[in-house]
C-alpha atoms as a PDB file:
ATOM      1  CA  UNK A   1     135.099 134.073  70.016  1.00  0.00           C
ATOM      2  CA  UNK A   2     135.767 137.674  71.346  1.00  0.00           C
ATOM      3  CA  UNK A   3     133.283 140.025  70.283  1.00  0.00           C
ATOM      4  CA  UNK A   4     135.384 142.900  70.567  1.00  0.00           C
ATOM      5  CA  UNK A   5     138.467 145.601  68.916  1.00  0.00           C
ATOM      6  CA  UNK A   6     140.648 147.193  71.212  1.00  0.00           C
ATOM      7  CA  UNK A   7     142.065 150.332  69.637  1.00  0.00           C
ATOM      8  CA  UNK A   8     145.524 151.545  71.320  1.00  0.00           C
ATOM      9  CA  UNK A   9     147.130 155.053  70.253  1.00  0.00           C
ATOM     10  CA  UNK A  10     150.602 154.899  71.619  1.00  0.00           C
ATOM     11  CA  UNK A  11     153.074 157.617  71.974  1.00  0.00           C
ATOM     12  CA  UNK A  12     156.562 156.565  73.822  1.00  0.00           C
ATOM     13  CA  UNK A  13     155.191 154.093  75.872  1.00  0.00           C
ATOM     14  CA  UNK A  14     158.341 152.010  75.872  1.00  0.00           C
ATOM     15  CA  UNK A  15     157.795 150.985  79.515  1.00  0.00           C
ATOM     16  CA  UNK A  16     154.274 150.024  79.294  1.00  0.00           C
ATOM     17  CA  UNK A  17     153.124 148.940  76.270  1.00  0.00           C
ATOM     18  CA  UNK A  18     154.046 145.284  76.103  1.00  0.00           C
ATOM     19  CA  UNK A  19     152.760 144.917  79.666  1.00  0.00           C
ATOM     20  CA  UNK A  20     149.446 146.321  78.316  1.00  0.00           C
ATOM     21  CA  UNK A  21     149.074 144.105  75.695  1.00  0.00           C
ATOM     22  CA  UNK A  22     149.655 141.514  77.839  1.00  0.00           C
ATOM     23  CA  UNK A  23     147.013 142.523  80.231  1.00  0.00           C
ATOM     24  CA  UNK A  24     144.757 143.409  76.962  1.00  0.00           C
ATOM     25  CA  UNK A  25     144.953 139.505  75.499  1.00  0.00           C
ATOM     26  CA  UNK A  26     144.292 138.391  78.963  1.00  0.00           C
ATOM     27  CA  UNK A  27     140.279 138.704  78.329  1.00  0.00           C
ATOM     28  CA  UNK A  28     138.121 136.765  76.503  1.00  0.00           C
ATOM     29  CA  UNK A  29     135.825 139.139  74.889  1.00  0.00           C
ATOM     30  CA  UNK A  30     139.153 140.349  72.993  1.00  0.00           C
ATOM     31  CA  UNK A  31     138.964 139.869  68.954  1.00  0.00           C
ATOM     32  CA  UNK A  32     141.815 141.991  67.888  1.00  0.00           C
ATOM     33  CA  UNK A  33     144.228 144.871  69.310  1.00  0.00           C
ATOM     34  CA  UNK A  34     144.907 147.654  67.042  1.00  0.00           C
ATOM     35  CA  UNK A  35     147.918 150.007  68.211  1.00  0.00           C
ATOM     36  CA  UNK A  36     148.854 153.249  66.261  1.00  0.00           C
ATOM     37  CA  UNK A  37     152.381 154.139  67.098  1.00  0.00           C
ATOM     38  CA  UNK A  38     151.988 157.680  67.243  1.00  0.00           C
ATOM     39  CA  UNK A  39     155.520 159.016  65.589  1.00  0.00           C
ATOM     40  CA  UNK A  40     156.597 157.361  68.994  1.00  0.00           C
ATOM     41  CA  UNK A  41     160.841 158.523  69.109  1.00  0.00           C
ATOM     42  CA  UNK A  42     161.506 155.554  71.789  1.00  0.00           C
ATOM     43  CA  UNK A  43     161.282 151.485  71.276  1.00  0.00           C
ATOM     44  CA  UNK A  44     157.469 151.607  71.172  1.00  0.00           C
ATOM     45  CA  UNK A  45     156.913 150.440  67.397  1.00  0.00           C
ATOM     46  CA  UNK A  46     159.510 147.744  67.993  1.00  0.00           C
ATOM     47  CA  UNK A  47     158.325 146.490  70.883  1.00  0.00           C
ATOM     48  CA  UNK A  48     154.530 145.784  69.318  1.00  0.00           C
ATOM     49  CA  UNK A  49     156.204 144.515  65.937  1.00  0.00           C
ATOM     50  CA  UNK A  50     158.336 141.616  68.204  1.00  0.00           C
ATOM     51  CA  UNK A  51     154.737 141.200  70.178  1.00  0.00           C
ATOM     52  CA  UNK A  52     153.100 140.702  66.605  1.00  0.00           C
ATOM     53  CA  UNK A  53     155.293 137.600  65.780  1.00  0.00           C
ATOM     54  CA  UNK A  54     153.906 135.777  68.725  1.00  0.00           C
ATOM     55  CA  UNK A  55     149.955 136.985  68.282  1.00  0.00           C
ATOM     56  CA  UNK A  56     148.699 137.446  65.258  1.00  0.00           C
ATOM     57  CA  UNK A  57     145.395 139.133  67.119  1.00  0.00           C
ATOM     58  CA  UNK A  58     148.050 142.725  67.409  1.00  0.00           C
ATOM     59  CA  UNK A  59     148.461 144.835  64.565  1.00  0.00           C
ATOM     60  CA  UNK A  60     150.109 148.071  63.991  1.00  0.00           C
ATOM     61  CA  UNK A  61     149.545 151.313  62.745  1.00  0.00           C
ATOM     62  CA  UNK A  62     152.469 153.939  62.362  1.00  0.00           C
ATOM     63  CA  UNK A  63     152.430 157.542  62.127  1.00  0.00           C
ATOM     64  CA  UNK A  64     155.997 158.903  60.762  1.00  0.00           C
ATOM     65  CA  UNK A  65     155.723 161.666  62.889  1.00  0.00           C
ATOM     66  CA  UNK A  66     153.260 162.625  66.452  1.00  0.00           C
ATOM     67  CA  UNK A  67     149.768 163.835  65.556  1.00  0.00           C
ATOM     68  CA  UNK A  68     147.927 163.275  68.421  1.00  0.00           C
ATOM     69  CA  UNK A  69     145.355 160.847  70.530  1.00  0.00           C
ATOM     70  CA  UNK A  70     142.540 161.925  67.874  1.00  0.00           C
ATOM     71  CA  UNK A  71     144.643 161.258  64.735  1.00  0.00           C
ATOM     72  CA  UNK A  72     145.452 158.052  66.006  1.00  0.00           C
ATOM     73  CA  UNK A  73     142.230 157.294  67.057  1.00  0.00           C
ATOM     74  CA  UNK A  74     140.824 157.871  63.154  1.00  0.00           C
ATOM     75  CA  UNK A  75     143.526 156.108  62.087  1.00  0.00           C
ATOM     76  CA  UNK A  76     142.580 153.060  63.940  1.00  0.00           C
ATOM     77  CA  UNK A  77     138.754 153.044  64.027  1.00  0.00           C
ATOM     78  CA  UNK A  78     138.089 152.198  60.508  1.00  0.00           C
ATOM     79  CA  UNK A  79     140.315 149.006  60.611  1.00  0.00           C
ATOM     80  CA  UNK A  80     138.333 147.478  63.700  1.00  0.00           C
ATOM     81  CA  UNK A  81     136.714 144.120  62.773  1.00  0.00           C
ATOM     82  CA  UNK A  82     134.555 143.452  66.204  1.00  0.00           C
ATOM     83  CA  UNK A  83     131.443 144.224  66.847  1.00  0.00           C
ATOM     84  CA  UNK A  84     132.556 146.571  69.453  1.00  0.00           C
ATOM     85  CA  UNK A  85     135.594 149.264  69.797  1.00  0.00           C
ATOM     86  CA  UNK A  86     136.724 150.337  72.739  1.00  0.00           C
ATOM     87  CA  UNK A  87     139.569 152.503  73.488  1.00  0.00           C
ATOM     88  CA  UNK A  88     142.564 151.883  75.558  1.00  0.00           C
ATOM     89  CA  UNK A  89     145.277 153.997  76.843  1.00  0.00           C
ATOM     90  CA  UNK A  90     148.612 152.090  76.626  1.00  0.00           C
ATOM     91  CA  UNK A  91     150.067 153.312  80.012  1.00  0.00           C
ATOM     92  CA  UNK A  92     147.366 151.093  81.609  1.00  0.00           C
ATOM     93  CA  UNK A  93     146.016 154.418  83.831  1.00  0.00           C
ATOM     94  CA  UNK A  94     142.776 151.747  82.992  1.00  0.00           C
ATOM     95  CA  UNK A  95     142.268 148.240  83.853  1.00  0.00           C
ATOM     96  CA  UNK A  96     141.661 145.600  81.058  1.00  0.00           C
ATOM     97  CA  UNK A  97     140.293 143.446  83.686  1.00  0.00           C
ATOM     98  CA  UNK A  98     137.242 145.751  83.923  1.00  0.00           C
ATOM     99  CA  UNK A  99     136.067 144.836  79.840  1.00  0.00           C
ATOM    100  CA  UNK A 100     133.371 142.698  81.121  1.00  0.00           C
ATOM    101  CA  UNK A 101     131.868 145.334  83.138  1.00  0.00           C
ATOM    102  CA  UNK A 102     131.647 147.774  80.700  1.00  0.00           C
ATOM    103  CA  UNK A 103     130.791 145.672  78.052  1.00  0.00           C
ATOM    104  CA  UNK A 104     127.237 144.530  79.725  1.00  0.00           C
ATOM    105  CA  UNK A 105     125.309 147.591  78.715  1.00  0.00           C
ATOM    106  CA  UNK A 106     126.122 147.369  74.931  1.00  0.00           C
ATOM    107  CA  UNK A 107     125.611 143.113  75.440  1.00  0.00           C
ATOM    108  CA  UNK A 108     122.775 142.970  77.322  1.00  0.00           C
ATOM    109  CA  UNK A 109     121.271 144.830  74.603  1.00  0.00           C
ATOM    110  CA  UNK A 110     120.810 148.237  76.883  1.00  0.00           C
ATOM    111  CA  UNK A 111     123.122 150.952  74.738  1.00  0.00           C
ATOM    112  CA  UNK A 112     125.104 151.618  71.731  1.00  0.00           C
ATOM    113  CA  UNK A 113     127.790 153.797  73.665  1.00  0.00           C
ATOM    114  CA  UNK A 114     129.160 153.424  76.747  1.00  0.00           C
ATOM    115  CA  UNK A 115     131.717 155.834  79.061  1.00  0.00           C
ATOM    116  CA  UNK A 116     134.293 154.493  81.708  1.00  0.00           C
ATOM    117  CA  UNK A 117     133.750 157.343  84.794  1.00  0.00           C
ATOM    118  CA  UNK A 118     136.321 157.822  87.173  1.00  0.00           C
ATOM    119  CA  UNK A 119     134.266 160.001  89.639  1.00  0.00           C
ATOM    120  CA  UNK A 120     131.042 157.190  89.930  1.00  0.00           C
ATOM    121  CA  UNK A 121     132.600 155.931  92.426  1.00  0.00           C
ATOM    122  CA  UNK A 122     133.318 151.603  92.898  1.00  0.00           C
ATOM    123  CA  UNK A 123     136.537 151.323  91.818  1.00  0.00           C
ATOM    124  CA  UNK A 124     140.403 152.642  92.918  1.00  0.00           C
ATOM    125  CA  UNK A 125     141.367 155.750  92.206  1.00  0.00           C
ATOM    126  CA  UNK A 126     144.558 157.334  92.542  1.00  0.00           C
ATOM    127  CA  UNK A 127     144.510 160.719  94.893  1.00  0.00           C
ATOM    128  CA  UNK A 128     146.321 163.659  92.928  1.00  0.00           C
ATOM    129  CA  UNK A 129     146.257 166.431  90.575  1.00  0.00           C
ATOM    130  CA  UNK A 130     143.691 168.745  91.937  1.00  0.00           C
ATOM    131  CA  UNK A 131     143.129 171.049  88.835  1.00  0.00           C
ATOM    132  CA  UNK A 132     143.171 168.616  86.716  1.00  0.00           C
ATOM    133  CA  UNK A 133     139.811 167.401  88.398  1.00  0.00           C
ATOM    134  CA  UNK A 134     138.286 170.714  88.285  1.00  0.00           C
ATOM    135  CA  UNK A 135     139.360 171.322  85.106  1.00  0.00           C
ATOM    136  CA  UNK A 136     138.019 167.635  83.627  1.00  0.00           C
ATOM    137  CA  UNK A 137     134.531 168.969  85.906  1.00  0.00           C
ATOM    138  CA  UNK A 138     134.324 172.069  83.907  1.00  0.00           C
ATOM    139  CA  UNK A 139     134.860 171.133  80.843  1.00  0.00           C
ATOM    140  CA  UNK A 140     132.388 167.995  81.632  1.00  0.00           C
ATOM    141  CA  UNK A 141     129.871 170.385  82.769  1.00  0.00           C
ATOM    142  CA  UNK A 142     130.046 172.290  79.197  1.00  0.00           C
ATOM    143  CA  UNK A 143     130.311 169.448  77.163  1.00  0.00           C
ATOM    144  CA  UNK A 144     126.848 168.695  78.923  1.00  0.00           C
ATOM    145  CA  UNK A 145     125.179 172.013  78.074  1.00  0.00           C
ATOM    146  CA  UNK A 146     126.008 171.299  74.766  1.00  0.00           C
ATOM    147  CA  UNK A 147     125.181 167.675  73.984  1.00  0.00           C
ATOM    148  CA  UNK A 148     122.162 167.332  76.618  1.00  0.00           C
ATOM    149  CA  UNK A 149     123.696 164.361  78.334  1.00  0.00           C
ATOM    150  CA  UNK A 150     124.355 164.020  81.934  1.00  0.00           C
ATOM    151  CA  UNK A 151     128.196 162.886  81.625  1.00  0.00           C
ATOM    152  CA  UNK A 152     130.146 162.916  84.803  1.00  0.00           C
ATOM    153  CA  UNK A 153     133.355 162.443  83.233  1.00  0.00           C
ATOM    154  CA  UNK A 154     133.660 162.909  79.112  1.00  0.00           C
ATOM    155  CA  UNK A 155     137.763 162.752  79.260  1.00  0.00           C
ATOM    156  CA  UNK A 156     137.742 159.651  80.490  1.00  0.00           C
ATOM    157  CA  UNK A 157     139.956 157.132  78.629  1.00  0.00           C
ATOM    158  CA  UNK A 158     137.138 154.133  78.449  1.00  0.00           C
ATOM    159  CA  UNK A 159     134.813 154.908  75.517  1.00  0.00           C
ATOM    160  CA  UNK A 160     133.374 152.157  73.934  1.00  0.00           C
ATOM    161  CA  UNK A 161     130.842 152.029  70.469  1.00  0.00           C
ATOM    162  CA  UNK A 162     129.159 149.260  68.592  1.00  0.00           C
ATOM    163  CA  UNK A 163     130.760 149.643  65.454  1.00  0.00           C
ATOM    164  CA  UNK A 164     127.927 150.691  63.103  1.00  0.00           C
ATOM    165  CA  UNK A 165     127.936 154.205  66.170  1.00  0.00           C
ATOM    166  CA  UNK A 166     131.295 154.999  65.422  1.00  0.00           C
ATOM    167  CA  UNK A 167     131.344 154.682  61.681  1.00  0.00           C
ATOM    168  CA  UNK A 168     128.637 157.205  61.606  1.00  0.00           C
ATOM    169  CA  UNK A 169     130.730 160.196  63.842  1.00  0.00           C
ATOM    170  CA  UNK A 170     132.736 161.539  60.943  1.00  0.00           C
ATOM    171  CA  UNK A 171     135.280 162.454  63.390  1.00  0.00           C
ATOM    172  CA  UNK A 172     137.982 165.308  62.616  1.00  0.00           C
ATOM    173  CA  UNK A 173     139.702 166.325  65.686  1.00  0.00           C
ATOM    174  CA  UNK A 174     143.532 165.071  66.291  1.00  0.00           C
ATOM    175  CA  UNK A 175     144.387 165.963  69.796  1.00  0.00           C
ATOM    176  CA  UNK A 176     142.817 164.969  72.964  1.00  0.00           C
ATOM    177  CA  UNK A 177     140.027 167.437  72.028  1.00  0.00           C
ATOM    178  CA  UNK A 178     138.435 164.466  69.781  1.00  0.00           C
ATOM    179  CA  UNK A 179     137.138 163.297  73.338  1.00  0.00           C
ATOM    180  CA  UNK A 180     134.371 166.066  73.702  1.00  0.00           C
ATOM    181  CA  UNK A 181     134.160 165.940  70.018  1.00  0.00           C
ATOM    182  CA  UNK A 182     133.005 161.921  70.152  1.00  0.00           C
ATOM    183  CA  UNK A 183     130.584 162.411  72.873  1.00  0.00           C
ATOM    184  CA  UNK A 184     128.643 165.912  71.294  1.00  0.00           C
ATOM    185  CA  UNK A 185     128.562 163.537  67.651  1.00  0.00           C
ATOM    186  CA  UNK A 186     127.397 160.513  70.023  1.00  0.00           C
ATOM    187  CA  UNK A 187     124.806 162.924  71.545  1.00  0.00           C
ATOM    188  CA  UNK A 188     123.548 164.217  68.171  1.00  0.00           C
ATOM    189  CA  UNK A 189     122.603 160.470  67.176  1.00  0.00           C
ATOM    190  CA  UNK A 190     120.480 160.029  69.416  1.00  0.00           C
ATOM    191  CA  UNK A 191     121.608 156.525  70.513  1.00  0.00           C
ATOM    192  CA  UNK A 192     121.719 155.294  74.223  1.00  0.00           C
ATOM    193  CA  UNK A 193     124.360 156.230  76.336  1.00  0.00           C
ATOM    194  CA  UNK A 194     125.626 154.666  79.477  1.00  0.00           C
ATOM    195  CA  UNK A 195     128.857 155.533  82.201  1.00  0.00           C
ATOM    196  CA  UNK A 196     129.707 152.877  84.253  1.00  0.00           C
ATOM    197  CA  UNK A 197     132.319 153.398  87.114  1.00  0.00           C
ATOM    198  CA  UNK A 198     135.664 152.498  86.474  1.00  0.00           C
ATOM    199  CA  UNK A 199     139.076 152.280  88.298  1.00  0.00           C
ATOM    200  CA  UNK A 200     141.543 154.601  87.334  1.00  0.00           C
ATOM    201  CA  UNK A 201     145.356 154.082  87.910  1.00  0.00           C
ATOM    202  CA  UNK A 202     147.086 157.799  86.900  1.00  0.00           C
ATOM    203  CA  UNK A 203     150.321 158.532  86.421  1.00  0.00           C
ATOM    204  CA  UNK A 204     152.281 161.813  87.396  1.00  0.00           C
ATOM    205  CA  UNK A 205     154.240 163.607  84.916  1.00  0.00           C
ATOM    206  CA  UNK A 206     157.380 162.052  86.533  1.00  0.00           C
ATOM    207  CA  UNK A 207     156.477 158.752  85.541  1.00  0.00           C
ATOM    208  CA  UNK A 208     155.221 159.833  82.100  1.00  0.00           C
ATOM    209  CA  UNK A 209     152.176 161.501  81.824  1.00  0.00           C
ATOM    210  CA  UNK A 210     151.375 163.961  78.787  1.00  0.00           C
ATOM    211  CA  UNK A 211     148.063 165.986  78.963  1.00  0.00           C
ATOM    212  CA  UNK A 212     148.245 169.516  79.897  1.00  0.00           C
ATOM    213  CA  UNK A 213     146.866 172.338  80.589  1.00  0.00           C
ATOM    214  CA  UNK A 214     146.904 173.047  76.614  1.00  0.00           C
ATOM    215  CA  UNK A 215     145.281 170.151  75.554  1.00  0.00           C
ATOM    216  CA  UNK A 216     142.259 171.796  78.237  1.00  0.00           C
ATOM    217  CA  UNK A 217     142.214 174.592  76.023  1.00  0.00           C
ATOM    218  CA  UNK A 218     141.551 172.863  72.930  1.00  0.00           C
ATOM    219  CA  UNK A 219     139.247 171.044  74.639  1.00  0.00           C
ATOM    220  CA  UNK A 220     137.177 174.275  75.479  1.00  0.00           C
ATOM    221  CA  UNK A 221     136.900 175.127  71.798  1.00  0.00           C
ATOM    222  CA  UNK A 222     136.143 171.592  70.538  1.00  0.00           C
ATOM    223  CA  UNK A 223     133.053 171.877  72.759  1.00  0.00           C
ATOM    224  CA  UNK A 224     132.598 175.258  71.601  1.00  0.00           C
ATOM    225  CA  UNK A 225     132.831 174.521  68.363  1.00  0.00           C
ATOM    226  CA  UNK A 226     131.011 171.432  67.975  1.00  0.00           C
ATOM    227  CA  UNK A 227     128.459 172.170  70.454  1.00  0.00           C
ATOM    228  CA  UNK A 228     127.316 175.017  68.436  1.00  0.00           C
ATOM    229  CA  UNK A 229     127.617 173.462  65.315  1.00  0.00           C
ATOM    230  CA  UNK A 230     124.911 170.898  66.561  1.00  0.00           C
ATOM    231  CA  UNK A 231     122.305 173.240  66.936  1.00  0.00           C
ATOM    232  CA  UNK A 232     122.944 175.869  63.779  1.00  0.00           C
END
């Protein structure tokens, strides 16, 4: 029996999503898929509620109107059942098929957290976006000032917790800046902490990519803000 919750935030992904949850059922260690359709305007919520009445493992979450990645990531969290929760984009940018890989630190009884990194280097990775790699190595860099890890990647899309971690962040964020704000409240713990490489499959803007330069921003101050909240 699979050991572990798949949480999905999903915003337009029309194109992708069943094939993702397709790929997603594929593994073994897979209990359940939660997907929050973020106030998605396309086909999205339709397409996971036809999926539904041939796998009862899929639920859905809907917003009534687009939030963000964090906001659908508290949204889903509480509702996760397995042992472990790991986070999945829905455009597939990350490959299910590399579960059981990052899985083996948290089952092999080694950490409570564990980060996908894209820059670790033993999987593909797609060549392009320049700034968006110095930016990701900035803001890694402060995020590590602040929580005292040694993160080479803290945006990446593959975070996973043991359940009892998670419950215990108290997370507030609703845009992409919940990702620094998970892994400065992971560092405060005290629990251990792994990255293990992953592959990484991006997509341009053109074929439906939605983090920006803005979402960098907020981003800055989330680290900012709970960085120095840690130590007051």
């Amino acid at each position: 029996m699979g050991s572990l919750t798949v949480v999905m935030p999903a915003y337009n992904e029309e194109r992708h999503i069943k094939a993702c949850l397709v790929r997603v059922l594929q593994e073994p260690s897979v209990k359940e898929i939660i997907v929050v359709d973020d106030g998605s305007s396309d086909s999205t919520a339709a397409i996971v509620q036809d999926f539904i009445q041939e796998h009862p493992g899929v639920r859905l979450e809907r917003h009534s109107q687009n939030q963000g990645k964090g906001a659908a990531l508290r949204t889903a969290f509480p509702l996760a059942t397995g042992r472990v929760v790991l986070v999945q984009d829905a455009d597939l940018e990350y490959d299910p098929a590399e579960y059981e890989k990052v899985l083996r630190p948290i089952l092999q009884g080694h950490a409570e957290v564990v980060f996908g990194s894209r820059f670790l280097g033993g999987g593909a990775h797609r060549v392009h976006y320049f700034w968006h790699y110095v930016g990701n190595r900035i803001l890694t860099l402060l995020c590590n000032c602040f929580s005292g890890l040694n993160l080479t990647d803290m945006e990446s899309g593959t975070k996973l917790f043991r359940r009892e971690v998670l419950a215990r962040l108290d997370l507030k964020e609703s845009r992409f800046s919940i990702e620094p704000e998970m892994v400065i409240k992971v560092a405060a713990l005290g629990v251990r902490v792994y990255e293990v490489p992953v592959s990484y499959y991006g997509r341009s803007y053109a074929e439906g990519k939605k983090i920006g330069w803005k979402d960098g921003v907020h981003a800055f101050w989330s680290i900012l803000k709970y960085g120095i909240g840690r130590w007051l």
